[in-house]
N, C-alpha and C. Protein backbone atom coordinates (compact mmCIF):
# COMPACT_ATOMS: atom_id res chain seq x y z
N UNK A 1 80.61 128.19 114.65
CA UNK A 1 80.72 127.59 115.95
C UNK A 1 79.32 127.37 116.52
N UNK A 2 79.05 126.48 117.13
CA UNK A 2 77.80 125.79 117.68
C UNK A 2 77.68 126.37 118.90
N UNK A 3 76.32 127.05 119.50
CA UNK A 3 76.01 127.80 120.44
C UNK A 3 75.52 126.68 121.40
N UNK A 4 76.17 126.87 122.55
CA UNK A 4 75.81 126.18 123.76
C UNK A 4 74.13 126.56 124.46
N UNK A 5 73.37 125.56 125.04
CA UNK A 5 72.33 126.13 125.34
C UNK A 5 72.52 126.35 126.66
N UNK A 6 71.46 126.99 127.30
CA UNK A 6 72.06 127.87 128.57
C UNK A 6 71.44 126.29 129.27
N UNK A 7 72.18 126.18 130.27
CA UNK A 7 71.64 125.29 131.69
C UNK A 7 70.42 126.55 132.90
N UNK A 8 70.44 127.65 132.97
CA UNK A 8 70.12 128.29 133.55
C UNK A 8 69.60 129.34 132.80
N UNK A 9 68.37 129.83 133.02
CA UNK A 9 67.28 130.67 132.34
C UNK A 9 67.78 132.03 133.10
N UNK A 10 67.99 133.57 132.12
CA UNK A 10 68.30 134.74 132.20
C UNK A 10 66.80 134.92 132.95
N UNK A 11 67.18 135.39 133.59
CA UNK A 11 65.59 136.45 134.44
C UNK A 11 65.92 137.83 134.78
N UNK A 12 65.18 138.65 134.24
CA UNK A 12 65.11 139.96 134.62
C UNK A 12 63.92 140.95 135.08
N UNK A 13 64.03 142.05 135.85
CA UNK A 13 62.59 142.52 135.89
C UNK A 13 63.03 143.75 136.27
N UNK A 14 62.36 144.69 135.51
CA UNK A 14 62.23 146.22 135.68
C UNK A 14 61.22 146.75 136.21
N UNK A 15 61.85 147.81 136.91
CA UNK A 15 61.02 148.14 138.18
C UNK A 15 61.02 149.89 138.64
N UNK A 16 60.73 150.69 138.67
CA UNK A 16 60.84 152.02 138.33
C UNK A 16 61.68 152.74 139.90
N UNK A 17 62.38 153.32 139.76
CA UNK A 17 63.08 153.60 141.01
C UNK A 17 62.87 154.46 142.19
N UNK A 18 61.30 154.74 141.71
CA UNK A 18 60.61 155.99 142.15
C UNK A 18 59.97 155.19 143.45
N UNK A 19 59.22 154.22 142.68
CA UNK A 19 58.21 153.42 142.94
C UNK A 19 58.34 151.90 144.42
N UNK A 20 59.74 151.65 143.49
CA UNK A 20 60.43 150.62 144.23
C UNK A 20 60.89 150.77 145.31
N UNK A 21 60.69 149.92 146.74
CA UNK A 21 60.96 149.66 148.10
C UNK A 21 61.72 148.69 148.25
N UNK A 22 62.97 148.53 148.49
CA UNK A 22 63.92 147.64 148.46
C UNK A 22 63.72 147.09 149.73
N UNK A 23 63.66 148.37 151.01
CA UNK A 23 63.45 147.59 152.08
C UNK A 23 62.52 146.64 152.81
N UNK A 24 61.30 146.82 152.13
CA UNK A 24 60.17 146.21 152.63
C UNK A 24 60.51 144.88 151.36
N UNK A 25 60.66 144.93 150.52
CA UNK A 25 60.73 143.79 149.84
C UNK A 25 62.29 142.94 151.12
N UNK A 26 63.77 143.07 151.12
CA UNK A 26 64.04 142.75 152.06
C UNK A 26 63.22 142.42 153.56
N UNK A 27 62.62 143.01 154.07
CA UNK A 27 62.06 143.15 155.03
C UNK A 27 60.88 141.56 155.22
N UNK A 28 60.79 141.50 153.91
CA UNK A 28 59.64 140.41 153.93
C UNK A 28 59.96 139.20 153.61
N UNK A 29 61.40 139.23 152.57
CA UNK A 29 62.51 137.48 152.58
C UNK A 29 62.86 137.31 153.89
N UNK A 30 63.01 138.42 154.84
CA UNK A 30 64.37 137.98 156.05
C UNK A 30 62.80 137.48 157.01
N UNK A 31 61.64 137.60 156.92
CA UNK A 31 60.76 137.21 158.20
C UNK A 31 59.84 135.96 157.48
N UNK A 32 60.42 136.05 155.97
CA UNK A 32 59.37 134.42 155.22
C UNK A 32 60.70 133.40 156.36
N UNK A 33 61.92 133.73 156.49
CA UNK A 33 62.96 132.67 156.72
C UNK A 33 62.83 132.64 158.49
N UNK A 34 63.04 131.03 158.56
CA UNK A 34 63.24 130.75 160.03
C UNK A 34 64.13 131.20 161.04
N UNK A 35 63.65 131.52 162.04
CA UNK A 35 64.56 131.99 163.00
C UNK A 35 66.10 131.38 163.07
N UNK A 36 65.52 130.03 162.64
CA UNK A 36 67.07 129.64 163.12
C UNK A 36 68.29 129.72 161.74
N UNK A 37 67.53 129.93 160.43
CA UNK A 37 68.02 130.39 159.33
C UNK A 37 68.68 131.71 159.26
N UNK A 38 67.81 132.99 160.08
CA UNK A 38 68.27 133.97 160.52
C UNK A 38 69.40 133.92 161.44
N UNK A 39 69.30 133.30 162.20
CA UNK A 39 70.53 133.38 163.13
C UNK A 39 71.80 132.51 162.79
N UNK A 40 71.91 131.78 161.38
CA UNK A 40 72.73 130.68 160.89
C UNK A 40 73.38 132.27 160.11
N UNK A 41 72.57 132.93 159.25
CA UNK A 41 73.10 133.90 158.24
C UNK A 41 73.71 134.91 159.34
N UNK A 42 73.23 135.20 160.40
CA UNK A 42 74.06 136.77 160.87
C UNK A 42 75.34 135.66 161.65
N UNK A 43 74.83 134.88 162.08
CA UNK A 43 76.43 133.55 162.13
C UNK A 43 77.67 134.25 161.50
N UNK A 44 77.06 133.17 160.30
CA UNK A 44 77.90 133.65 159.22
C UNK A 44 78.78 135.53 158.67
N UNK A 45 77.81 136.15 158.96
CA UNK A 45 78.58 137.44 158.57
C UNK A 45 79.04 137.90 159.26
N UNK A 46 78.86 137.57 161.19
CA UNK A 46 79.75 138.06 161.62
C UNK A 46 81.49 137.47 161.70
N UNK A 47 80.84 135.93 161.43
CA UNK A 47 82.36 135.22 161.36
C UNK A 47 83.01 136.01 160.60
N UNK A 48 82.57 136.12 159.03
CA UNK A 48 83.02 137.24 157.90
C UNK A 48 83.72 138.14 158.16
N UNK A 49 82.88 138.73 159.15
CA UNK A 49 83.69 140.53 159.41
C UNK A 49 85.14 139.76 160.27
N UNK A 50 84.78 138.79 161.01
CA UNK A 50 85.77 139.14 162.00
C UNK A 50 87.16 138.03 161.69
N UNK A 51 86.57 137.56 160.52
CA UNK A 51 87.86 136.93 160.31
C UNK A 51 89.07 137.18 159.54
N UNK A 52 89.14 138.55 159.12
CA UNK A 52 89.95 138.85 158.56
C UNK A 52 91.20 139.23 159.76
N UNK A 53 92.42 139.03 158.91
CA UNK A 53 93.73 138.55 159.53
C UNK A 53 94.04 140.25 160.00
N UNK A 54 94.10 140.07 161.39
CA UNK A 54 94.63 141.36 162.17
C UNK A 54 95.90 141.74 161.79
N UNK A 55 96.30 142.95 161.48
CA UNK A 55 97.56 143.68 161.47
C UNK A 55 97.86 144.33 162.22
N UNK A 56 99.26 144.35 162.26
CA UNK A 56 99.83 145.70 163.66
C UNK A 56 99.79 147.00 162.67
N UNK A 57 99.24 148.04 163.94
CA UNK A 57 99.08 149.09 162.82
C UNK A 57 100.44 149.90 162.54
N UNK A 58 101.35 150.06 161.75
CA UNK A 58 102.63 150.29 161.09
C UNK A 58 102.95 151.61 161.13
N UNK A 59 101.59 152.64 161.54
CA UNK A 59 101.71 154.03 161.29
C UNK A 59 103.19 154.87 161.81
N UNK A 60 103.89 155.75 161.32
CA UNK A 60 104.78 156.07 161.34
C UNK A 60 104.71 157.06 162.61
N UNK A 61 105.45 157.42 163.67
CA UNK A 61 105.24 158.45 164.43
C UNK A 61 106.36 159.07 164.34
N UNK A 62 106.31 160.41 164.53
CA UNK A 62 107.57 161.27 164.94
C UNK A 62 107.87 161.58 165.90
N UNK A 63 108.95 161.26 166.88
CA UNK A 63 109.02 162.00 168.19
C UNK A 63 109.14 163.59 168.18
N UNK A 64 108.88 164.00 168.85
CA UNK A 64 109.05 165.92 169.40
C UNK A 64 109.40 166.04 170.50
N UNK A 65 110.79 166.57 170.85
CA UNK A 65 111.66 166.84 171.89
C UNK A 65 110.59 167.62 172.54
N UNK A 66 110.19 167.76 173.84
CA UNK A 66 109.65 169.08 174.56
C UNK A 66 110.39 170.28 174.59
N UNK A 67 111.50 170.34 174.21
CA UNK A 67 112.38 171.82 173.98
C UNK A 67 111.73 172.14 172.60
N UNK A 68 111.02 171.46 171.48
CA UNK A 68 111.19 171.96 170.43
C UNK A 68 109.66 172.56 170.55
N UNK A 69 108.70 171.92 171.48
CA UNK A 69 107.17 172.66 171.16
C UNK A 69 107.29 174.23 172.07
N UNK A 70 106.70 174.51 171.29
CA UNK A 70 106.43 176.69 171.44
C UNK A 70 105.04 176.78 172.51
């Protein structure tokens, strides 16, 4: 069978976990990007959070007669 060539180049990079700062690397994509890019993305995730479909909450209760609590 004939191997397809990739359209898109594998990239990887190792990085020691000791060493590595995730947040300052974050820290430095979110302030290269424009304000108004920033405020398009937290847009977006809050739509995210909040669009998921509300449920009634179903939880089961038991009544307790007041004759029966001690």
């Amino acid at each position: 069978m004939k191997q397809k060539k990739r359209k898109m180049a594998m990239v990887s990079r190792q990085v020691s976990m000791s060493d590595h700062n995730q947040d300052a690397e974050d820290l430095q994509y979110w302030l290269s990007k424009s304000p108004a890019d920033r405020l398009a993305c937290v847009t977006y995730l809050v739509n995210q959070y909040h669009s998921g479909v509300l449920q009634m909450d179903k939880t089961k209760f038991n009544k307790i007669k007041r004759d029966d609590i001690i």
